[in-house]
C-alpha atoms as a PDB file:
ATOM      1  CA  UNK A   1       0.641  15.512 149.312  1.00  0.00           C
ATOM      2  CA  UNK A   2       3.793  17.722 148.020  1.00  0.00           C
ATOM      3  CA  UNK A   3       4.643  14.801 145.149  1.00  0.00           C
ATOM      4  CA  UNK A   4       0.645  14.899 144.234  1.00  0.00           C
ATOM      5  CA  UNK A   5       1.304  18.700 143.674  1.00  0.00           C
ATOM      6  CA  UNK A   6       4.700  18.364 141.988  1.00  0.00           C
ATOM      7  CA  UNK A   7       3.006  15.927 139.791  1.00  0.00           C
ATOM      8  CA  UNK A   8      -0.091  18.324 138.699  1.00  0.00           C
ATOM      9  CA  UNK A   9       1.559  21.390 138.683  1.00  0.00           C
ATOM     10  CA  UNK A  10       4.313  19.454 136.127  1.00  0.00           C
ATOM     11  CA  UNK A  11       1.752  18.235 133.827  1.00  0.00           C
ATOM     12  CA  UNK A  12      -0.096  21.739 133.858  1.00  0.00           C
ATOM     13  CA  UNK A  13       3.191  22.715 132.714  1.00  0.00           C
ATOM     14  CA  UNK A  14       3.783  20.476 129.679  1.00  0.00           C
ATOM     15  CA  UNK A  15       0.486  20.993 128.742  1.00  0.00           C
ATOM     16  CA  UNK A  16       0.733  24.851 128.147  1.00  0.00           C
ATOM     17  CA  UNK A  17       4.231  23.998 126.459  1.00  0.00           C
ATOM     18  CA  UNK A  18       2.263  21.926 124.077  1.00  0.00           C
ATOM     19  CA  UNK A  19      -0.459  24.570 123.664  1.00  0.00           C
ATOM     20  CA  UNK A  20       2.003  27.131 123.277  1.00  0.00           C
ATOM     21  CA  UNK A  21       4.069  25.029 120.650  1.00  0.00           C
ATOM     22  CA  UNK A  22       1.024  24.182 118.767  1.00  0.00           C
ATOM     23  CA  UNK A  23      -0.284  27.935 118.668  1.00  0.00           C
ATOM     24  CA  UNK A  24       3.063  28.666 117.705  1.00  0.00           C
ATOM     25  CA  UNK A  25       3.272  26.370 114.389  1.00  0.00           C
ATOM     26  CA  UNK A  26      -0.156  27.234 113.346  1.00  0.00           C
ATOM     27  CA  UNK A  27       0.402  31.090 113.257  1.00  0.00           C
ATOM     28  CA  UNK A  28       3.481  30.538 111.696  1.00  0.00           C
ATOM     29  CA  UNK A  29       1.792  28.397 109.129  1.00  0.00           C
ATOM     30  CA  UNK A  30      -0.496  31.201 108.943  1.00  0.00           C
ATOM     31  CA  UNK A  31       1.688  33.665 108.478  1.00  0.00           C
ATOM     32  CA  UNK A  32       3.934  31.541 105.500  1.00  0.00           C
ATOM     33  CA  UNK A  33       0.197  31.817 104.007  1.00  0.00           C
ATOM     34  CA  UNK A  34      -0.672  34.566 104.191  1.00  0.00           C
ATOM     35  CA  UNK A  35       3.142  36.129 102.606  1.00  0.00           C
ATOM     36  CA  UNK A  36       2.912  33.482 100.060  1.00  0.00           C
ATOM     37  CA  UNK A  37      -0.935  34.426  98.803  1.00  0.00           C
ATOM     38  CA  UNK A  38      -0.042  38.585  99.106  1.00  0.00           C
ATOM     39  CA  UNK A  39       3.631  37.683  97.342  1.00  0.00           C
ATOM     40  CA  UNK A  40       1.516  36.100  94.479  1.00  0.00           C
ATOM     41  CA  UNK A  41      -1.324  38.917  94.652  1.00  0.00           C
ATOM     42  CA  UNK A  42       1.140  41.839  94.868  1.00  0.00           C
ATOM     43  CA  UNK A  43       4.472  40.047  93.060  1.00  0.00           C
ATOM     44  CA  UNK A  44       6.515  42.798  95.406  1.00  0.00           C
ATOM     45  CA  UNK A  45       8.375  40.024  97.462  1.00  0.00           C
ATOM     46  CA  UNK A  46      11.171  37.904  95.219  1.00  0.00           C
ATOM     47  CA  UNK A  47      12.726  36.093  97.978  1.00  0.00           C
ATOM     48  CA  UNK A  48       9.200  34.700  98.871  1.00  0.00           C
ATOM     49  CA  UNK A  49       7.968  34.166  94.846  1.00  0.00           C
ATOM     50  CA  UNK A  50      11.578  32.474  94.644  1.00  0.00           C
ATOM     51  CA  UNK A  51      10.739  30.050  97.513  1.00  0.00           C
ATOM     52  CA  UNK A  52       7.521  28.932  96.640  1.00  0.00           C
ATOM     53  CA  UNK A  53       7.951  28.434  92.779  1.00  0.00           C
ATOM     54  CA  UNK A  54      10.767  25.721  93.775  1.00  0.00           C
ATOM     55  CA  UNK A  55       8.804  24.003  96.354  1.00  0.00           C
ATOM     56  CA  UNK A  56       5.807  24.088  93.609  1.00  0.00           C
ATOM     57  CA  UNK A  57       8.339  22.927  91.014  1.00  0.00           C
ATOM     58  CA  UNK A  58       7.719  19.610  89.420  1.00  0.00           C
ATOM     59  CA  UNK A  59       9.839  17.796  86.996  1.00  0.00           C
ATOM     60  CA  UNK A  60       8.543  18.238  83.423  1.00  0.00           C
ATOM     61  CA  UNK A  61       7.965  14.919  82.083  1.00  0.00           C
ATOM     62  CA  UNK A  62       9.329  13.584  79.011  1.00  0.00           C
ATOM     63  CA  UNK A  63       6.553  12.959  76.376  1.00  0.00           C
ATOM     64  CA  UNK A  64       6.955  12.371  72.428  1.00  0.00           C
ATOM     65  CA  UNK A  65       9.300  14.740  70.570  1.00  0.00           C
ATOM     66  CA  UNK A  66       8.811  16.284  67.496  1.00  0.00           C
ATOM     67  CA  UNK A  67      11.021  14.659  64.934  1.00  0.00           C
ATOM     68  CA  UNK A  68      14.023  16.779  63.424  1.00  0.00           C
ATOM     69  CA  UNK A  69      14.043  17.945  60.260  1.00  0.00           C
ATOM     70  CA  UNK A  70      16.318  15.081  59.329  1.00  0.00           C
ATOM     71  CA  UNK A  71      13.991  12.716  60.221  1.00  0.00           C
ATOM     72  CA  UNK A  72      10.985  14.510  58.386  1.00  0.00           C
ATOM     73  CA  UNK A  73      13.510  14.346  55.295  1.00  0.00           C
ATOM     74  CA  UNK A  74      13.650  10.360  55.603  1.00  0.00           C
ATOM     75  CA  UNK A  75       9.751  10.146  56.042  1.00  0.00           C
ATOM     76  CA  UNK A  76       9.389  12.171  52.949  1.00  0.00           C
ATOM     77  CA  UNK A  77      11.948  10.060  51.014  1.00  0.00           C
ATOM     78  CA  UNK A  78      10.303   7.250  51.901  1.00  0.00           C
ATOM     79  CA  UNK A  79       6.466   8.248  51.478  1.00  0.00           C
ATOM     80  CA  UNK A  80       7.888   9.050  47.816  1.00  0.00           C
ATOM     81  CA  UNK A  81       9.098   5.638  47.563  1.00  0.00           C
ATOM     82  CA  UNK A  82       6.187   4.343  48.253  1.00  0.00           C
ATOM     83  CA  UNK A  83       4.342   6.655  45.883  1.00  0.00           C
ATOM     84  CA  UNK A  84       2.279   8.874  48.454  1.00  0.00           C
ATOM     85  CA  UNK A  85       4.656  12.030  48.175  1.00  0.00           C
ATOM     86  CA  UNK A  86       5.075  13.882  45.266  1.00  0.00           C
ATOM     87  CA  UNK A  87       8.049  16.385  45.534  1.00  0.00           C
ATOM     88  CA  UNK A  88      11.036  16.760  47.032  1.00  0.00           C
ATOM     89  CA  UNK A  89      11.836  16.089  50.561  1.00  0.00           C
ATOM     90  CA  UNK A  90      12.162  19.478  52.475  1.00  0.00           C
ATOM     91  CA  UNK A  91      12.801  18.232  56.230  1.00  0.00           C
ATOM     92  CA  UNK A  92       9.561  20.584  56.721  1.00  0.00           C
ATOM     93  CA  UNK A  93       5.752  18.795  58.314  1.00  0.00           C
ATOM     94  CA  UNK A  94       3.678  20.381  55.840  1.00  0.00           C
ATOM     95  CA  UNK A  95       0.228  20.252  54.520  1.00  0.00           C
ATOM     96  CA  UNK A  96       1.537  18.204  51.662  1.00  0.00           C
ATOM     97  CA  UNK A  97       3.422  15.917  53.679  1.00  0.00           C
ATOM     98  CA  UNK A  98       0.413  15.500  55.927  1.00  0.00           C
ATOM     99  CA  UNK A  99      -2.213  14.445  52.859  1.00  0.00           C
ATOM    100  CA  UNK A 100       0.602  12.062  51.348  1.00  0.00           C
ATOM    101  CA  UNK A 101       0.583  10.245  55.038  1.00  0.00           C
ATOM    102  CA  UNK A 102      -3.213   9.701  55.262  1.00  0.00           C
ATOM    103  CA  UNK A 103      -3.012   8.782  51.411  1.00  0.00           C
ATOM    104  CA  UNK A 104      -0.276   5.893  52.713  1.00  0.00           C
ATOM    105  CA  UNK A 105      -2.094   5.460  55.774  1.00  0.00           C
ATOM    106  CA  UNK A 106      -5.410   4.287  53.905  1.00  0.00           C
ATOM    107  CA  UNK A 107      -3.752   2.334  51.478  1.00  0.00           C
ATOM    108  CA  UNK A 108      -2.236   0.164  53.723  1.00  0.00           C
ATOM    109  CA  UNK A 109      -5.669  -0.414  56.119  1.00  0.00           C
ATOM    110  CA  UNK A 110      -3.728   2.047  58.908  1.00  0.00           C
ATOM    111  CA  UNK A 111      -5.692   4.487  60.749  1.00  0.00           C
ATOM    112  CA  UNK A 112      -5.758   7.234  58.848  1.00  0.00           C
ATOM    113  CA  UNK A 113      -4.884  10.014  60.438  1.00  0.00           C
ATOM    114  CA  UNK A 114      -1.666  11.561  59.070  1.00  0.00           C
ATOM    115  CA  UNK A 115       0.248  11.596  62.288  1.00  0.00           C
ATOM    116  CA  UNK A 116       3.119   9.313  62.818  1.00  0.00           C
ATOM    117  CA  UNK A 117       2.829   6.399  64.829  1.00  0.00           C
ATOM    118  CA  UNK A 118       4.555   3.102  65.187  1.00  0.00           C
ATOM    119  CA  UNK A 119       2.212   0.950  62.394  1.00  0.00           C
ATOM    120  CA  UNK A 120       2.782   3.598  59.965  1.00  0.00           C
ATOM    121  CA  UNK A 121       6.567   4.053  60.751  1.00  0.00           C
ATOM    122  CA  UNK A 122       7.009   0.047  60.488  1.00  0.00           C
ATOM    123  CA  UNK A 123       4.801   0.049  57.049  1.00  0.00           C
ATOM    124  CA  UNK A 124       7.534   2.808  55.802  1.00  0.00           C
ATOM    125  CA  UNK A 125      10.575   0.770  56.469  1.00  0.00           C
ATOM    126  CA  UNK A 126      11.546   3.416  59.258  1.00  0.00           C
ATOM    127  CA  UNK A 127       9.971   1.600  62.634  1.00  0.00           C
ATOM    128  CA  UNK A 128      10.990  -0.909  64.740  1.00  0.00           C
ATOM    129  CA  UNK A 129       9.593  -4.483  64.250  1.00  0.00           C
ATOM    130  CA  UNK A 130       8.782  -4.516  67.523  1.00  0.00           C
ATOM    131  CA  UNK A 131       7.142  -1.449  68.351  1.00  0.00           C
ATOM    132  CA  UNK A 132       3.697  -1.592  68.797  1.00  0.00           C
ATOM    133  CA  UNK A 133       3.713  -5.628  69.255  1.00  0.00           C
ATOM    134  CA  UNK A 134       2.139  -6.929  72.820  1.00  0.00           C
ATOM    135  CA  UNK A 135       4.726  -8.797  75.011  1.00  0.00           C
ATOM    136  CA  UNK A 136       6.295 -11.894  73.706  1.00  0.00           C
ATOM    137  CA  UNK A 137       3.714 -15.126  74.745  1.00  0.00           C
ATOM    138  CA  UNK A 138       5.594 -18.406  76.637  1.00  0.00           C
ATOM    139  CA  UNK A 139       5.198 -21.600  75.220  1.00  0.00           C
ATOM    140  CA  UNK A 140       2.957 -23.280  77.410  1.00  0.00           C
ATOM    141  CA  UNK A 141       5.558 -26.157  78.151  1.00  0.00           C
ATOM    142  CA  UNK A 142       8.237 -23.595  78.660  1.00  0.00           C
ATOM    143  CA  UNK A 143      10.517 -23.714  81.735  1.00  0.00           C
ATOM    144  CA  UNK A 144      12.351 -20.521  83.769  1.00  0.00           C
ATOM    145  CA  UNK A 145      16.210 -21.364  84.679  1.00  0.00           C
ATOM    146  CA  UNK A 146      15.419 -18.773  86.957  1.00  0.00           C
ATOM    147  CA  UNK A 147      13.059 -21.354  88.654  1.00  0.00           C
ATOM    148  CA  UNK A 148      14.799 -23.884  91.115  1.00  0.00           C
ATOM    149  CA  UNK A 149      13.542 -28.196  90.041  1.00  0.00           C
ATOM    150  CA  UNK A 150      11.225 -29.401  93.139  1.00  0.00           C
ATOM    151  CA  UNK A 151      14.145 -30.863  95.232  1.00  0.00           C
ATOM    152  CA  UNK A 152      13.053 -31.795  98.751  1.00  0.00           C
ATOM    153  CA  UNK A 153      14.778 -29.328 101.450  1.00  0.00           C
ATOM    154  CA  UNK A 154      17.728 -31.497 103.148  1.00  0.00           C
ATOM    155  CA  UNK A 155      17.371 -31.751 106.581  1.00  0.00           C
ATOM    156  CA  UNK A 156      19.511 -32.062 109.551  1.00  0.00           C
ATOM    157  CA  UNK A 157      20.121 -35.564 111.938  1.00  0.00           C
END
């Protein structure tokens, strides 16, 4: 009878240490929540603004650049080149630079839009030959080195 009691007075025990480490973590949660939503409201606490704008932090992803003034230059020379641009290349996106892309654009059956993009840049002389292109197709007959012949697996005596 005194190990039945042992037992059930231990497990009474554990279970109000679990309670009390549960009600613990939640009003602790509560209470991050609470500083973090009147920290944002009020903007009086730094250490806690500090805190949650790097755990809220994401990386900035890379997306298309604007090119440099350089590279606007080249564009230009080219367009000119090709007729489209009248003037002299300023290294500047401009109105004028814009028309004489959609006037290149719809002479050579591109979308014309006057932005760059890879068709128009390989139409200029400027793009990659590749850029743009779908993955290159297998011959149909084509073998992998990578792929081993159909041996049969040796086996042991």
């Amino acid at each position: 009878m005194g190990l039945r009691r042992t037992v059930t007075l231990s497990l009474a025990m554990l279970v109000a240490i679990g309670f009390g480490v549960c009600a613990k973590a939640q009003s602790s949660a509560a209470k991050k929540t609470t500083s973090k939503s009147s920290a944002s409201s009020t903007g009086s606490s730094s250490k806690t603004r500090k805190t949650s704008s790097k755990s809220g932090r994401k990386k900035k992803e890379r997306g298309q650049q604007a090119p440099t003034a350089d590279r606007i230059s080249e564009i230009q020379t080219a367009l000119s080149k090709a007729g489209s641009y009248t003037g002299t290349p300023s290294g500047k996106w401009d109105d004028s630079t814009v028309a004489a892309m959609r006037n290149f654009q719809s002479t050579h059956g591109l979308n014309a839009s006057g932005k760059l993009d890879a068709p128009t840049l390989t139409k200029l002389g400027l793009g990659s030959q590749t850029a743009g292109v779908g993955a290159p197709i297998m011959p149909p007959n084509a073998t992998s080195r990578l792929v081993s012949s159909n041996r049969e697996p040796a086996t042991r005596e």
